[in-house]
C-alpha atoms as a PDB file:
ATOM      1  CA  UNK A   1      57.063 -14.834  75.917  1.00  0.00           C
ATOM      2  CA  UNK A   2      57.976 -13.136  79.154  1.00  0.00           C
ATOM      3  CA  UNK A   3      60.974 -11.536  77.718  1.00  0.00           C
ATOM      4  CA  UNK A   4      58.897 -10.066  74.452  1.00  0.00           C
ATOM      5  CA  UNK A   5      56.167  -8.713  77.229  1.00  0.00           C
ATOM      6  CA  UNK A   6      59.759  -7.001  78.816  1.00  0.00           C
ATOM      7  CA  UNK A   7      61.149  -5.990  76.272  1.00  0.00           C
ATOM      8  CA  UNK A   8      57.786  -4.139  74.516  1.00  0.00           C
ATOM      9  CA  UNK A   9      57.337  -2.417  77.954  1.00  0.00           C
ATOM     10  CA  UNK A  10      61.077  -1.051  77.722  1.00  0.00           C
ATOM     11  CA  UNK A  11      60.118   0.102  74.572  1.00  0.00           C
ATOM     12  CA  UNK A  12      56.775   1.805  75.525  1.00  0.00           C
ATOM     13  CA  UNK A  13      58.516   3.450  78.112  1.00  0.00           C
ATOM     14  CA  UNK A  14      61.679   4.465  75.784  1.00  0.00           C
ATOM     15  CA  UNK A  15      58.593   6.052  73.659  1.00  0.00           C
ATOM     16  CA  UNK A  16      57.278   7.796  76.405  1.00  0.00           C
ATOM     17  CA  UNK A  17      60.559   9.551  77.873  1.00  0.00           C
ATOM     18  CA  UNK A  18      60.689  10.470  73.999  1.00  0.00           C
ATOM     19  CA  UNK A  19      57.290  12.146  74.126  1.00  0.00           C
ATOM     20  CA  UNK A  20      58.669  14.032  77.724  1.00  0.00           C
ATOM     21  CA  UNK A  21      61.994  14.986  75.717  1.00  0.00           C
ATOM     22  CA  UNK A  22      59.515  16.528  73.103  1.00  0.00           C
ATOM     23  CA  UNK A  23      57.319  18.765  75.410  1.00  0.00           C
ATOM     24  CA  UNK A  24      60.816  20.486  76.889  1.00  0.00           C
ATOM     25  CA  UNK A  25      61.542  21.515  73.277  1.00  0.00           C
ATOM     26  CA  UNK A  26      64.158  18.997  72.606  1.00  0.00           C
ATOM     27  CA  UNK A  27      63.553  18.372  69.063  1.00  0.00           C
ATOM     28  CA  UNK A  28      63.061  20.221  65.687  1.00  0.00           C
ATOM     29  CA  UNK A  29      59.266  21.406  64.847  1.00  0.00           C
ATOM     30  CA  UNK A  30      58.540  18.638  62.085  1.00  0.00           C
ATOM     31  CA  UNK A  31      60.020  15.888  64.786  1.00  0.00           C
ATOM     32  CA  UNK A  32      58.243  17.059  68.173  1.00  0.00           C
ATOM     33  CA  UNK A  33      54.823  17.131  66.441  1.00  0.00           C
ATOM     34  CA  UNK A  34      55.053  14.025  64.858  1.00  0.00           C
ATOM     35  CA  UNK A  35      55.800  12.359  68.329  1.00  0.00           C
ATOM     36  CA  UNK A  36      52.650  14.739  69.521  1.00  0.00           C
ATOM     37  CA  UNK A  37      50.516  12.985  66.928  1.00  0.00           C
ATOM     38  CA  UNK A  38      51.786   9.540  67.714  1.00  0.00           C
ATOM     39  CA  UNK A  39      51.669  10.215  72.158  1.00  0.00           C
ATOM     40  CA  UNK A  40      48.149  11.519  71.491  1.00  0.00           C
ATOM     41  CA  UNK A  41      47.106   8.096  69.087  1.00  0.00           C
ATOM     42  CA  UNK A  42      48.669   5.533  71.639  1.00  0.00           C
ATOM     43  CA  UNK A  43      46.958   7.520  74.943  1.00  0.00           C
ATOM     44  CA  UNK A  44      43.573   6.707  72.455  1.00  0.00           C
ATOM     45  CA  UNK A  45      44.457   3.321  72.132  1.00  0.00           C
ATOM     46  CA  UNK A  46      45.341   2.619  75.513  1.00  0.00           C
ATOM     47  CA  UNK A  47      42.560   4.667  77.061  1.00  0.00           C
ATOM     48  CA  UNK A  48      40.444   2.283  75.097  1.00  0.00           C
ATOM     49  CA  UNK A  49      42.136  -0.809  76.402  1.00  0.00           C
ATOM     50  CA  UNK A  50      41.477   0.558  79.992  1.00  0.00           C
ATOM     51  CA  UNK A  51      37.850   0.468  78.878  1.00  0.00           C
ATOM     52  CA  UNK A  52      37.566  -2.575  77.217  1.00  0.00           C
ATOM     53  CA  UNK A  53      39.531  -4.405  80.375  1.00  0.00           C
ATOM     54  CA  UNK A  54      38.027  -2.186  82.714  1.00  0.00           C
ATOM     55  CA  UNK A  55      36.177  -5.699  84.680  1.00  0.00           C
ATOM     56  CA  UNK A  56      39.474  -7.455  84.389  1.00  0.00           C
ATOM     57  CA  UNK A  57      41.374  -4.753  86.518  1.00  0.00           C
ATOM     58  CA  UNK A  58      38.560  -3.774  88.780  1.00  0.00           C
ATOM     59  CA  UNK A  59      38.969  -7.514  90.993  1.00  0.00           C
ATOM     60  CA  UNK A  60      43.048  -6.803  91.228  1.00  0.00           C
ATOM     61  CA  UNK A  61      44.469  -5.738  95.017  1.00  0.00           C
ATOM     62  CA  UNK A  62      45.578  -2.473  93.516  1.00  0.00           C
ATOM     63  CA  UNK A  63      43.400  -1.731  90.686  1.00  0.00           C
ATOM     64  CA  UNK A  64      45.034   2.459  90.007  1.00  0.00           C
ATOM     65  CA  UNK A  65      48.266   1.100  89.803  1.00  0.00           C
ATOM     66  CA  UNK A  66      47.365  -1.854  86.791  1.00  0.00           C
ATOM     67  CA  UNK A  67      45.428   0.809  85.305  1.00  0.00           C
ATOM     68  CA  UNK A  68      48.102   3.454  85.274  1.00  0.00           C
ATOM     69  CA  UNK A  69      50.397   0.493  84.001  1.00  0.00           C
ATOM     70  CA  UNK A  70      47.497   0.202  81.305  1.00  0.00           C
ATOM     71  CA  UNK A  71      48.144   3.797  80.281  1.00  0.00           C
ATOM     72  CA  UNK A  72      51.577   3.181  80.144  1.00  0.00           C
ATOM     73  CA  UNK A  73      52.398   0.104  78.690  1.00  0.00           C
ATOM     74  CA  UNK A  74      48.884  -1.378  76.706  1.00  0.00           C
ATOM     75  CA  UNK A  75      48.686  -4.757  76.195  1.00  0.00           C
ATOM     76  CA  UNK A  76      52.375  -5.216  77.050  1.00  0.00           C
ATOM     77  CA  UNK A  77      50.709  -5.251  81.080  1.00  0.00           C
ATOM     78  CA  UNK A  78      47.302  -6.515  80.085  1.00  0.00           C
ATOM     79  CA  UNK A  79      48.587  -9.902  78.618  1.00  0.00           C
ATOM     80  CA  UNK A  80      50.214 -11.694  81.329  1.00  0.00           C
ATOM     81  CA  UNK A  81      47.280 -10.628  83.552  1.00  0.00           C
ATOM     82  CA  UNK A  82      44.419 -11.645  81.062  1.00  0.00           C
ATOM     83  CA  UNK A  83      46.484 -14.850  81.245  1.00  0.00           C
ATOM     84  CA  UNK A  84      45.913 -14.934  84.678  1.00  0.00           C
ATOM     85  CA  UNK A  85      42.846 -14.783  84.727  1.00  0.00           C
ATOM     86  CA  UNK A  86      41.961 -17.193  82.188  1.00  0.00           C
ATOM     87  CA  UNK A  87      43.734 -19.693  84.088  1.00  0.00           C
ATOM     88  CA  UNK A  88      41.850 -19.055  87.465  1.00  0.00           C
ATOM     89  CA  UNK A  89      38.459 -19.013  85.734  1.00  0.00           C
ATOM     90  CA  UNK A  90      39.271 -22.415  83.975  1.00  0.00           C
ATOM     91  CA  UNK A  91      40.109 -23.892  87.484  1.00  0.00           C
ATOM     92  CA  UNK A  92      37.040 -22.161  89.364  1.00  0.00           C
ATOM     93  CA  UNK A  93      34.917 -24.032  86.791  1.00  0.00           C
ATOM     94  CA  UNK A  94      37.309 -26.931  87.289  1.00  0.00           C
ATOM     95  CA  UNK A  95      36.081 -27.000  91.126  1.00  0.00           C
ATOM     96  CA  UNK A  96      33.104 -26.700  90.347  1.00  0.00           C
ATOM     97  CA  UNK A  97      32.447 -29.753  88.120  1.00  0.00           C
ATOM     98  CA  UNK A  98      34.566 -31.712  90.401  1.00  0.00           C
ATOM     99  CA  UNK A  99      32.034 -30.979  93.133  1.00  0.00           C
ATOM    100  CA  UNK A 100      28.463 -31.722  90.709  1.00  0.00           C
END
C-alpha cells in the first residue's frame, strides 16, 4: 500500500511540474489549456479535501505543511494519516474501556 501512496504522489507531482511547464509557454495552445482545465479541476478537488479533513489536520505538529501537502498531493497524503488516526482513536477508546 505504501508504495501505491508513493508512487500516486510521484505522479501528482509529475502532473504538477507539467502544469508549471504549461504556464512558461511550453506547449501548443490546444495542450496548455487542456492541462489549465485539468490544474484548475484537481486544485477544486483538493481544496475540497482540505475542507472536508480540515479537523483531521488541525491536531497535527505542523498543520500548513500537511495542508500544503493536501494541495499537492490529495488523498495520496490524507490516507496514511486518516489511518493514523483511526488507529489512535480505536486505542484511546481502548483505554478507556480498560479503565470502566
Amino acid at each position: 500500500m505504501k508504495t501505491l501512496l508513493t508512487m500516486g504522489k510521484v505522479l501528482a507531482l509529475a502532473f504538477w511540474l507539467v502544469f508549471g511547464a504549461a504556464l512558461a509557454k511550453r506547449f501548443g495552445t490546444p495542450f496548455e489549456q487542456l492541462v489549465y482545465v485539468l490544474a484548475a479541476f484537481l486544485a477544486l478537488l483538493h481544496g475540497v479535501q482540505l475542507w472536508l479533513f480540515s479537523d483531521l489536520l488541525s491536531g497535527r505538529a505542523s498543520p500548513w505543511l500537511d495542508r500544503l501537502q493536501v494541495l499537492l498531493f490529495g488523498i495520496f497524503h490524507l490516507y496514511p494519516l486518516k489511518v493514523e488516526h483511526k488507529s489512535e482513536c480505536m486505542a484511546a477508546a481502548f483505554e478507556e474501556a480498560t479503565h470502566a
